[in-house]
C-alpha atoms as a PDB file:
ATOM      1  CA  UNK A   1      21.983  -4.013  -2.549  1.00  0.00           C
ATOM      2  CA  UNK A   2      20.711  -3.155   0.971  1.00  0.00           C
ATOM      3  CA  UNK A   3      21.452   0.425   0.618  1.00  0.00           C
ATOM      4  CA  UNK A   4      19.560   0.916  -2.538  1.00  0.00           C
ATOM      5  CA  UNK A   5      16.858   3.566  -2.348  1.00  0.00           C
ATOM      6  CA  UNK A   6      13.020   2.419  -2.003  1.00  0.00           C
ATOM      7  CA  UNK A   7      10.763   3.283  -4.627  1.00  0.00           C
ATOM      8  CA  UNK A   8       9.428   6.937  -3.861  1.00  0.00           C
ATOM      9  CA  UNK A   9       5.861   6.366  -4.301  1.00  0.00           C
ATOM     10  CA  UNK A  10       5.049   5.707  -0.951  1.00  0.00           C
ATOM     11  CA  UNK A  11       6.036   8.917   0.795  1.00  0.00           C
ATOM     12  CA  UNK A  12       4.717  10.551  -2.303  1.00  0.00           C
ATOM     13  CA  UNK A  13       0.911   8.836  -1.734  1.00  0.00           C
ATOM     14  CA  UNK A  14       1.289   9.665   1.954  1.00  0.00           C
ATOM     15  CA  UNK A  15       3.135  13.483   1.149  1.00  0.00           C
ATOM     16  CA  UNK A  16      -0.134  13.815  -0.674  1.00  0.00           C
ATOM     17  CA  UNK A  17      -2.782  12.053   1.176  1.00  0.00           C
ATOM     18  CA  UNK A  18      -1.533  14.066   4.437  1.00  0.00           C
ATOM     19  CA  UNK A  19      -2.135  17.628   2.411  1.00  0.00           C
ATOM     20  CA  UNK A  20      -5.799  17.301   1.125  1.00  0.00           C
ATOM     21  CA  UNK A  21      -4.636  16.297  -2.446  1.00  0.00           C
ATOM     22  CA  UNK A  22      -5.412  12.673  -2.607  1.00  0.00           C
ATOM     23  CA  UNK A  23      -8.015  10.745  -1.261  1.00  0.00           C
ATOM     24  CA  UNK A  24      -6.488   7.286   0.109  1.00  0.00           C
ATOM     25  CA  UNK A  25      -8.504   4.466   1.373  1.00  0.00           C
ATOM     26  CA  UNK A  26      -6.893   1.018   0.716  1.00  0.00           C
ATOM     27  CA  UNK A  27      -7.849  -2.927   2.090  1.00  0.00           C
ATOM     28  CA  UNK A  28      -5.342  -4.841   3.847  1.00  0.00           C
ATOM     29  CA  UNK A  29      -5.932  -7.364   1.001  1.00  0.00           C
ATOM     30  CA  UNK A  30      -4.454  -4.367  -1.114  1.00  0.00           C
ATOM     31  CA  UNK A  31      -1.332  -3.536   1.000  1.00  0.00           C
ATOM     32  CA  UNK A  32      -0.519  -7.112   1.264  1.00  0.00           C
ATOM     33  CA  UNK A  33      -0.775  -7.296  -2.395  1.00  0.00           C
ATOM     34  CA  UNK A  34       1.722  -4.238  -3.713  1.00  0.00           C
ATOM     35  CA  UNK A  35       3.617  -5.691  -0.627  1.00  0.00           C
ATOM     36  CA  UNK A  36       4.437  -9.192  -1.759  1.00  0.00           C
ATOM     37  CA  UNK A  37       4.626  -8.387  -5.417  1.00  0.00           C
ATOM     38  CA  UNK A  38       7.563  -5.592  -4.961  1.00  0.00           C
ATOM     39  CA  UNK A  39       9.027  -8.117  -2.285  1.00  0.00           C
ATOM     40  CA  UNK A  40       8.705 -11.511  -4.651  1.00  0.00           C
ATOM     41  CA  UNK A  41      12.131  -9.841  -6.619  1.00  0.00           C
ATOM     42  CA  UNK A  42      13.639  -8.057  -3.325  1.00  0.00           C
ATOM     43  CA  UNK A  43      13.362 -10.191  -0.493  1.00  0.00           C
ATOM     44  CA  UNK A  44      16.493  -7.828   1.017  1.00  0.00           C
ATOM     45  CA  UNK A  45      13.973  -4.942   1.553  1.00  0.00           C
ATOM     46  CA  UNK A  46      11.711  -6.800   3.656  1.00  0.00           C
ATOM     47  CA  UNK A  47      12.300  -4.790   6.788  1.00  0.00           C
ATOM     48  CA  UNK A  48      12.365  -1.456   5.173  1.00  0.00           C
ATOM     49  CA  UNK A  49       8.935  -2.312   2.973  1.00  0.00           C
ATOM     50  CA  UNK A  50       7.388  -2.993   6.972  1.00  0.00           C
ATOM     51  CA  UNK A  51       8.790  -0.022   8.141  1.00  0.00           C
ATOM     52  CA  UNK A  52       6.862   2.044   5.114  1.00  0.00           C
ATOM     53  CA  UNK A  53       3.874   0.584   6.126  1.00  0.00           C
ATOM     54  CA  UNK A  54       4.094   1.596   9.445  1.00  0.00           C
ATOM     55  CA  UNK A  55       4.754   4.618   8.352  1.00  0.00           C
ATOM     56  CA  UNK A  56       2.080   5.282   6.195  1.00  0.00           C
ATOM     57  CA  UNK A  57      -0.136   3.914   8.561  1.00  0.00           C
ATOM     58  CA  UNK A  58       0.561   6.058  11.219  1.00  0.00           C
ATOM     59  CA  UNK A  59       0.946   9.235   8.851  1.00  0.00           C
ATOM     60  CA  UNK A  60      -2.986   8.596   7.422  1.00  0.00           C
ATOM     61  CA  UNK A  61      -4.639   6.251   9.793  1.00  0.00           C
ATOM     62  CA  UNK A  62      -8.020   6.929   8.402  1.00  0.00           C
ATOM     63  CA  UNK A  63      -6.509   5.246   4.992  1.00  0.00           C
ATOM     64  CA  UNK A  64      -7.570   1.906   5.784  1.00  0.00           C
ATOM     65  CA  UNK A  65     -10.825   0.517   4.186  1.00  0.00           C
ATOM     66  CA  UNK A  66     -12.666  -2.038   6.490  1.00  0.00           C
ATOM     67  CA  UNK A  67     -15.878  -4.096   5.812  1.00  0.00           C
ATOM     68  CA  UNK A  68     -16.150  -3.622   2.132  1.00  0.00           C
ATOM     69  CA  UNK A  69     -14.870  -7.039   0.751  1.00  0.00           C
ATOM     70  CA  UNK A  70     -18.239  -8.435  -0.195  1.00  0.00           C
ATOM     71  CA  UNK A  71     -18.546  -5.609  -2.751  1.00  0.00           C
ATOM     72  CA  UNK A  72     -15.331  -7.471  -4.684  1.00  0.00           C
ATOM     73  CA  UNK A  73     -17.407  -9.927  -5.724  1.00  0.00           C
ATOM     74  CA  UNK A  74     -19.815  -7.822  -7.695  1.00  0.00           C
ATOM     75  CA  UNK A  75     -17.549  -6.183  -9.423  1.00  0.00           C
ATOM     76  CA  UNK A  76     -16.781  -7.132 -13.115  1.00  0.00           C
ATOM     77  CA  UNK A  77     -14.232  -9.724 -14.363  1.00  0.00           C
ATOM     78  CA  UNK A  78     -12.441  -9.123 -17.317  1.00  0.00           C
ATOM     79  CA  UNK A  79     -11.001 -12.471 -17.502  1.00  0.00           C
ATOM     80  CA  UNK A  80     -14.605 -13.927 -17.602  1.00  0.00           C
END
């Protein structure tokens, strides 16, 4: 189905990031995530699901959270 619609939420994170409404700062670690979970069932969409990145990206480039993964190891488990 390559002309199936991608899931809104991206240009509605970035619609609201890009007004003052929501504060977005996300690890790569956490964009490759979302990224290869949505793609594991729609491996058609991979081009589009770059494009959105690059998108985003360039719509809120001060969105990305750098030097911060040491703190991921203090945080709580609940699996433990």
């Amino acid at each position: 189905m390559p002309n199936e619609p991608l899931p809104a939420y991206p240009a509605v994170v970035t619609l609201l990031v890009t007004v003052g409404l929501l504060g977005a700062r996300l690890t790569d670690a956490f964009r490759n995530g979302w990224r290869e979970n949505f793609l594991a069932d729609r491996r058609d969409l991979s081009a589009r699901v770059r494009g959105n990145r690059r998108f985003m990206g360039a719509a809120v480039p001060d969105a990305k959270l750098n030097g911060h993964g040491f703190l991921i190891s203090t945080l709580p488990d609940p699996g433990e």
